[in-house]
PDB file of N, CA and C in Angstrom:
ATOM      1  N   UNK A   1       1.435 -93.809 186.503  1.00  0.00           N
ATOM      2  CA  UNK A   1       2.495 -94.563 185.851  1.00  0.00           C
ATOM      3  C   UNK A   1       3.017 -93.737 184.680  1.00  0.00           C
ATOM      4  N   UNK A   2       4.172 -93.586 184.997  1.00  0.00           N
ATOM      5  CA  UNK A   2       5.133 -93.055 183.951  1.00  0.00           C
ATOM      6  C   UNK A   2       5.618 -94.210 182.508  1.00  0.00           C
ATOM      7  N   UNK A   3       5.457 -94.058 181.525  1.00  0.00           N
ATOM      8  CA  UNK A   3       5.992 -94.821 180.616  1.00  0.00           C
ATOM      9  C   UNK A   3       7.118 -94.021 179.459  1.00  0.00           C
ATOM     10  N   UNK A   4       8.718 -94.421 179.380  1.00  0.00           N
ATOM     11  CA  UNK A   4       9.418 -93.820 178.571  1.00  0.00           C
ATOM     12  C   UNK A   4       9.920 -94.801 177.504  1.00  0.00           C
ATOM     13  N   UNK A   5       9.553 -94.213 176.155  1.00  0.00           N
ATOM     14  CA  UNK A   5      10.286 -94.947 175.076  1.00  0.00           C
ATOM     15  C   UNK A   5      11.850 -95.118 175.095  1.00  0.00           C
ATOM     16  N   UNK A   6      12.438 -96.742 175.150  1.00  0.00           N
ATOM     17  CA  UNK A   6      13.955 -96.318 174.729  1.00  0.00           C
ATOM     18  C   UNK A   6      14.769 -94.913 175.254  1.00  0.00           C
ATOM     19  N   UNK A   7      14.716 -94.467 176.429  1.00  0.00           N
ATOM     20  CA  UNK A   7      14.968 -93.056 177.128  1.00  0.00           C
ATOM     21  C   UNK A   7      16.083 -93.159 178.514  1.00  0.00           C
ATOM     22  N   UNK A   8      17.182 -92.783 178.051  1.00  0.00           N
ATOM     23  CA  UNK A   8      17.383 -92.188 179.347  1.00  0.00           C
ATOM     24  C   UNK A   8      16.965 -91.297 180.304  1.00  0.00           C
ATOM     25  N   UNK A   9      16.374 -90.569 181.114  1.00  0.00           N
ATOM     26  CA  UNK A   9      16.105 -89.108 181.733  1.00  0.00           C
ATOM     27  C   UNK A   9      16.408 -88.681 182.734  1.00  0.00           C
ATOM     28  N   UNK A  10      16.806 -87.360 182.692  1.00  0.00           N
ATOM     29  CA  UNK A  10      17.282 -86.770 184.016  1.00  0.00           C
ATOM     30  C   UNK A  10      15.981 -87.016 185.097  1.00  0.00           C
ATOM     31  N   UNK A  11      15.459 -88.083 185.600  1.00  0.00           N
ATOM     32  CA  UNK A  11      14.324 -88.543 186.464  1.00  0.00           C
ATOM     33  C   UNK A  11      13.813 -87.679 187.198  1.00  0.00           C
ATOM     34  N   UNK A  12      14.975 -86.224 187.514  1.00  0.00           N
ATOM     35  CA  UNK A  12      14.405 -85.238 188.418  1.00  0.00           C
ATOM     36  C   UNK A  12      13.699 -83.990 187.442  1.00  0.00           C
ATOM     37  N   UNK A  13      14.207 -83.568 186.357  1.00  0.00           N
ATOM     38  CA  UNK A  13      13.473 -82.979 185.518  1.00  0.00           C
ATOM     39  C   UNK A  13      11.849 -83.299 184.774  1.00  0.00           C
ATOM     40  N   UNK A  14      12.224 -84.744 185.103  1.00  0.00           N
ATOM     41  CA  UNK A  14      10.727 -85.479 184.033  1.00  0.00           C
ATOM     42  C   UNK A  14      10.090 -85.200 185.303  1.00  0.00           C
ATOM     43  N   UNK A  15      10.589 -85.772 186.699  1.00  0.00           N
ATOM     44  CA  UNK A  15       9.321 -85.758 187.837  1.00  0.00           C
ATOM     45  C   UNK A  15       8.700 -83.654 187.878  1.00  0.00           C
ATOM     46  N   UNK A  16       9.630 -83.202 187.555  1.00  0.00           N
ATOM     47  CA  UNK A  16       9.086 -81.363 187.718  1.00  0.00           C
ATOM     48  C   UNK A  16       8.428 -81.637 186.804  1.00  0.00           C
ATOM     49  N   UNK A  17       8.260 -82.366 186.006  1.00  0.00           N
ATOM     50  CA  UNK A  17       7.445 -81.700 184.488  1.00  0.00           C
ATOM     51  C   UNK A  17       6.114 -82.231 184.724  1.00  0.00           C
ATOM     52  N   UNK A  18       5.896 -83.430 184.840  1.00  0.00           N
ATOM     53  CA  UNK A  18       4.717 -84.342 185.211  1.00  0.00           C
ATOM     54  C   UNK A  18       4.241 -83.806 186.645  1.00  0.00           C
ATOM     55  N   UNK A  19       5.134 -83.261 187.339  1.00  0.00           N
ATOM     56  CA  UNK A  19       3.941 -82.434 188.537  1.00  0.00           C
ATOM     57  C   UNK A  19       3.733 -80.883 188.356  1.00  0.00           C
ATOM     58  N   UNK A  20       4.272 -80.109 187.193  1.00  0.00           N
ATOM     59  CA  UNK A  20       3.761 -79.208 186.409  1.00  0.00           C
ATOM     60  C   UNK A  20       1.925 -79.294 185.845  1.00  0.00           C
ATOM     61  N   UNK A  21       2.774 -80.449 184.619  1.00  0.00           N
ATOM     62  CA  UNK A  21       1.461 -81.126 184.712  1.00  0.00           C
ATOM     63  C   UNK A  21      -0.288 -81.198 185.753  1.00  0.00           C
ATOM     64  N   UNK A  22      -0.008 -82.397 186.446  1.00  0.00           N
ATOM     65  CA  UNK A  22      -0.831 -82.550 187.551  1.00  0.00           C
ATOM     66  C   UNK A  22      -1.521 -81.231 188.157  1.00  0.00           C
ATOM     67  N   UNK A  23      -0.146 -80.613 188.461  1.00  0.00           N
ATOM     68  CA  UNK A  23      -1.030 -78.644 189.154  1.00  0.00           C
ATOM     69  C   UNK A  23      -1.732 -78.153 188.168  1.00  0.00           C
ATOM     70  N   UNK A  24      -1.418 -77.819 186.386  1.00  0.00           N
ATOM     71  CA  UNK A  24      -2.487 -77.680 185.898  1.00  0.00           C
ATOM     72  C   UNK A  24      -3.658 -78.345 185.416  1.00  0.00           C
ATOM     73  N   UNK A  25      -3.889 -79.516 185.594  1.00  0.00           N
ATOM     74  CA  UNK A  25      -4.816 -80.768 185.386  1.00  0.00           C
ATOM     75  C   UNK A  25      -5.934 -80.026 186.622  1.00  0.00           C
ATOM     76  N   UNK A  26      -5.399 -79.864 187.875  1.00  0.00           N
ATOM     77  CA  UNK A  26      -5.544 -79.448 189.213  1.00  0.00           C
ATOM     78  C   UNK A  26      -6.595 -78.214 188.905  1.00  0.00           C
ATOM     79  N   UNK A  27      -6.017 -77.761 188.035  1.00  0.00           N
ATOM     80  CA  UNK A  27      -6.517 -76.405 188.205  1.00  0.00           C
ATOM     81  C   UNK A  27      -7.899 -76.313 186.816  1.00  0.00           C
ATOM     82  N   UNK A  28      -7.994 -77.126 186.100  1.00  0.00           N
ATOM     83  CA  UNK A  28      -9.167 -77.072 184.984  1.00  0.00           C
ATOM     84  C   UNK A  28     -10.264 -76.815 185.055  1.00  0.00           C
ATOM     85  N   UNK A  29     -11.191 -76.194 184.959  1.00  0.00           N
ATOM     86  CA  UNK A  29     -12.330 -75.926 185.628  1.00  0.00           C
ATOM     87  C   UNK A  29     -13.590 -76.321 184.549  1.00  0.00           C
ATOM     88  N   UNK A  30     -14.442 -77.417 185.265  1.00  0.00           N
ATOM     89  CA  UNK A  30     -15.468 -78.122 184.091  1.00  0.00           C
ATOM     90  C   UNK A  30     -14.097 -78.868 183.413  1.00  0.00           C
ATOM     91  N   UNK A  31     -15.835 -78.708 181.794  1.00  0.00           N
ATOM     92  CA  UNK A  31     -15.202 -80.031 180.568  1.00  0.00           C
ATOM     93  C   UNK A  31     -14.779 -81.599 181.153  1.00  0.00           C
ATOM     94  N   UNK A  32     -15.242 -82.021 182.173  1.00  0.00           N
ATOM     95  CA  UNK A  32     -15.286 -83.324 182.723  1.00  0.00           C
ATOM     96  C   UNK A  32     -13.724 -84.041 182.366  1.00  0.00           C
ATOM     97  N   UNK A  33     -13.972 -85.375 181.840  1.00  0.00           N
ATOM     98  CA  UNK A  33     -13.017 -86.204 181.250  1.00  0.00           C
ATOM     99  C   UNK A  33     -12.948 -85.816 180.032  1.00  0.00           C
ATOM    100  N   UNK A  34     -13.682 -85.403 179.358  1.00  0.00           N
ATOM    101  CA  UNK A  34     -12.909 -84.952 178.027  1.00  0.00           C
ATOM    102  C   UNK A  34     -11.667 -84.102 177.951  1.00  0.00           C
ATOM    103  N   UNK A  35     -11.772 -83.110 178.752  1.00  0.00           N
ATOM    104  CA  UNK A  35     -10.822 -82.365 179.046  1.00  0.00           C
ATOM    105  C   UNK A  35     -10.206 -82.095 179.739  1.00  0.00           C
ATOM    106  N   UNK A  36      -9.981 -83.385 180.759  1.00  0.00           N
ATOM    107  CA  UNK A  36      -9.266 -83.581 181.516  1.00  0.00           C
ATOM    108  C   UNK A  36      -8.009 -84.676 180.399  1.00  0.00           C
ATOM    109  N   UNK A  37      -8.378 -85.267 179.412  1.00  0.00           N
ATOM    110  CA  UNK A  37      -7.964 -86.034 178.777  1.00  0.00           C
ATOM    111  C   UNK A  37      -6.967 -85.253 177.821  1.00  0.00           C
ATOM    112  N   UNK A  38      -7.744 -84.117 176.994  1.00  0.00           N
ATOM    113  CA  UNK A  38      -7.222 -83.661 176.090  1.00  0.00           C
ATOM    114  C   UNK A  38      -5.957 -82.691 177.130  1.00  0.00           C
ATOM    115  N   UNK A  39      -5.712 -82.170 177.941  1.00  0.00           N
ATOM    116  CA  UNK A  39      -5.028 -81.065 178.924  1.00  0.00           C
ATOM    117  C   UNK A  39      -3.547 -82.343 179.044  1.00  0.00           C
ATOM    118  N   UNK A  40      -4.136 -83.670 179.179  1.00  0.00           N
ATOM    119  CA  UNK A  40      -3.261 -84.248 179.520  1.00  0.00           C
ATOM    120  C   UNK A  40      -2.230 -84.451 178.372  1.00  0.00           C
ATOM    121  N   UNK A  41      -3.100 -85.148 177.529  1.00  0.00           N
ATOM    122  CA  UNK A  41      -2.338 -85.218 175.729  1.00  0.00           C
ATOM    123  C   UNK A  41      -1.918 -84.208 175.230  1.00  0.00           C
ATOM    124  N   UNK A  42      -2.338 -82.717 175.258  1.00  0.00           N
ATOM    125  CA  UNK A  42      -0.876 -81.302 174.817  1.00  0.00           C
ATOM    126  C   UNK A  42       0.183 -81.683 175.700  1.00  0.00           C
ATOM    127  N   UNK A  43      -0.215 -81.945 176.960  1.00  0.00           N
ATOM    128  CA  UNK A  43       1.325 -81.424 177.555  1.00  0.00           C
ATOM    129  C   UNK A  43       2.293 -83.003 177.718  1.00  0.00           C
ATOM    130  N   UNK A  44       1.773 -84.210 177.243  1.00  0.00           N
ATOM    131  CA  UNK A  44       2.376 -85.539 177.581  1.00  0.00           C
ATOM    132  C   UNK A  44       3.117 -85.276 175.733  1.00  0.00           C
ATOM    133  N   UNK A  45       3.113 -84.717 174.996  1.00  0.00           N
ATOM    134  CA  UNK A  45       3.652 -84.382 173.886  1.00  0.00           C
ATOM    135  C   UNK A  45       4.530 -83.201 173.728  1.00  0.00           C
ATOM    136  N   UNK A  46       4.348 -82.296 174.638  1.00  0.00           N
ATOM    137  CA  UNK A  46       5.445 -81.487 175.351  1.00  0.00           C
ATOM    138  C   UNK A  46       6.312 -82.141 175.506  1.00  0.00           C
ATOM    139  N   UNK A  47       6.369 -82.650 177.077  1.00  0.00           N
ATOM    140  CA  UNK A  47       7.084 -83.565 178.356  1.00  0.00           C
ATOM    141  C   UNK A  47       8.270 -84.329 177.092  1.00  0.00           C
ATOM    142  N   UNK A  48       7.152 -85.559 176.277  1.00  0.00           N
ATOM    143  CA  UNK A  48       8.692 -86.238 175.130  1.00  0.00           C
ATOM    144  C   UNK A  48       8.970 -85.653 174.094  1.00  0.00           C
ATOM    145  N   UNK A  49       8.813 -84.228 173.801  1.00  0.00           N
ATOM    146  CA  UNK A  49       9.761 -83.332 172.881  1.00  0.00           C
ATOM    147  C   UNK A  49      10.929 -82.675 173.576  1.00  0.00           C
ATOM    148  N   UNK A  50      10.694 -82.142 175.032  1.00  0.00           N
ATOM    149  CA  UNK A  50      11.679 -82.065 175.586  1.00  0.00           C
ATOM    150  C   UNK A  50      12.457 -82.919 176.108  1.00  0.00           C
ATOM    151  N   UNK A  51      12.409 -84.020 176.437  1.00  0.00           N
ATOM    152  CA  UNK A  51      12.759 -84.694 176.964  1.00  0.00           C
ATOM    153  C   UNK A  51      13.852 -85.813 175.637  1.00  0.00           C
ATOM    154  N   UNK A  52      13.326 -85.541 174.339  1.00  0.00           N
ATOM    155  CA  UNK A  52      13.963 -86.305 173.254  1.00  0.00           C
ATOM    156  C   UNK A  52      13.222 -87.788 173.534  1.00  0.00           C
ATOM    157  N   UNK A  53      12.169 -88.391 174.034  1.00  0.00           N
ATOM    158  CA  UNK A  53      11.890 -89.433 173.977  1.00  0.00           C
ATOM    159  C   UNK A  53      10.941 -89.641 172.513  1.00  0.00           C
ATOM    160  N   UNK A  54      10.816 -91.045 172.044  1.00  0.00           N
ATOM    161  CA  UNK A  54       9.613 -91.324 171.305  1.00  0.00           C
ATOM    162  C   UNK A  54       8.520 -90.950 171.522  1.00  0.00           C
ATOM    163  N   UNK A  55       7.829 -91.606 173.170  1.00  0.00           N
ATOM    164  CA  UNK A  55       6.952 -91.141 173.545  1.00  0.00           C
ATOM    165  C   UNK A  55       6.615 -91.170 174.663  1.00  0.00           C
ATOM    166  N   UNK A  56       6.025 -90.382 175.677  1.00  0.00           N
ATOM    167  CA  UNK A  56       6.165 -90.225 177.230  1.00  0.00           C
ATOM    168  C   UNK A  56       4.300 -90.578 176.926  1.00  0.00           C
ATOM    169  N   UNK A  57       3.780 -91.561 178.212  1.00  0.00           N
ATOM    170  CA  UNK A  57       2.681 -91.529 178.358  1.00  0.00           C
ATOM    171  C   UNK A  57       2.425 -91.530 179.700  1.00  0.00           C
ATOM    172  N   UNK A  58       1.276 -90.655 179.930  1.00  0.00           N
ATOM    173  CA  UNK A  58       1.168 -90.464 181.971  1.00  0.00           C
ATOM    174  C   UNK A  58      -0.157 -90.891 181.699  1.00  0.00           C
ATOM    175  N   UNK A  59      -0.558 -92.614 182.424  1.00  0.00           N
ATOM    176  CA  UNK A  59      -1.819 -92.735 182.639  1.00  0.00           C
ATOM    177  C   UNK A  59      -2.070 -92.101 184.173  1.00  0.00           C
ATOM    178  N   UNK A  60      -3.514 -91.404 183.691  1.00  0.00           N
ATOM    179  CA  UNK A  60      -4.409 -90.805 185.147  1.00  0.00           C
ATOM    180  C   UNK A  60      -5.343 -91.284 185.937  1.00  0.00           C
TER     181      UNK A  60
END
């Protein structure tokens, strides 16, 4: 689930970004859920700086 603050978005750019995402989530090796958590939170703070939103949240 995708969540966007108050956002319009080009829906096809956010979907490249969030399966950017996912491939490197994909690719983490170890560090369990911790760092599967933290990998997610750098780049979900990426995703709504580019994007100009408040805040983009991708639950996993």
């Amino acid at each position: 689930m995708i969540l966007v603050a108050d956002q319009q978005l080009d829906v096809r750019e956010l979907v490249g970004d969030v399966r950017r995402i996912l491939d490197e989530v994909d690719m983490l090796e170890g560090g369990g859920a911790e760092g599967l958590l933290a990998q997610v939170e750098d780049r979900r703070s990426d995703v709504g700086e580019r994007h100009g939103a408040r805040y983009v949240r991708i639950l996993v």
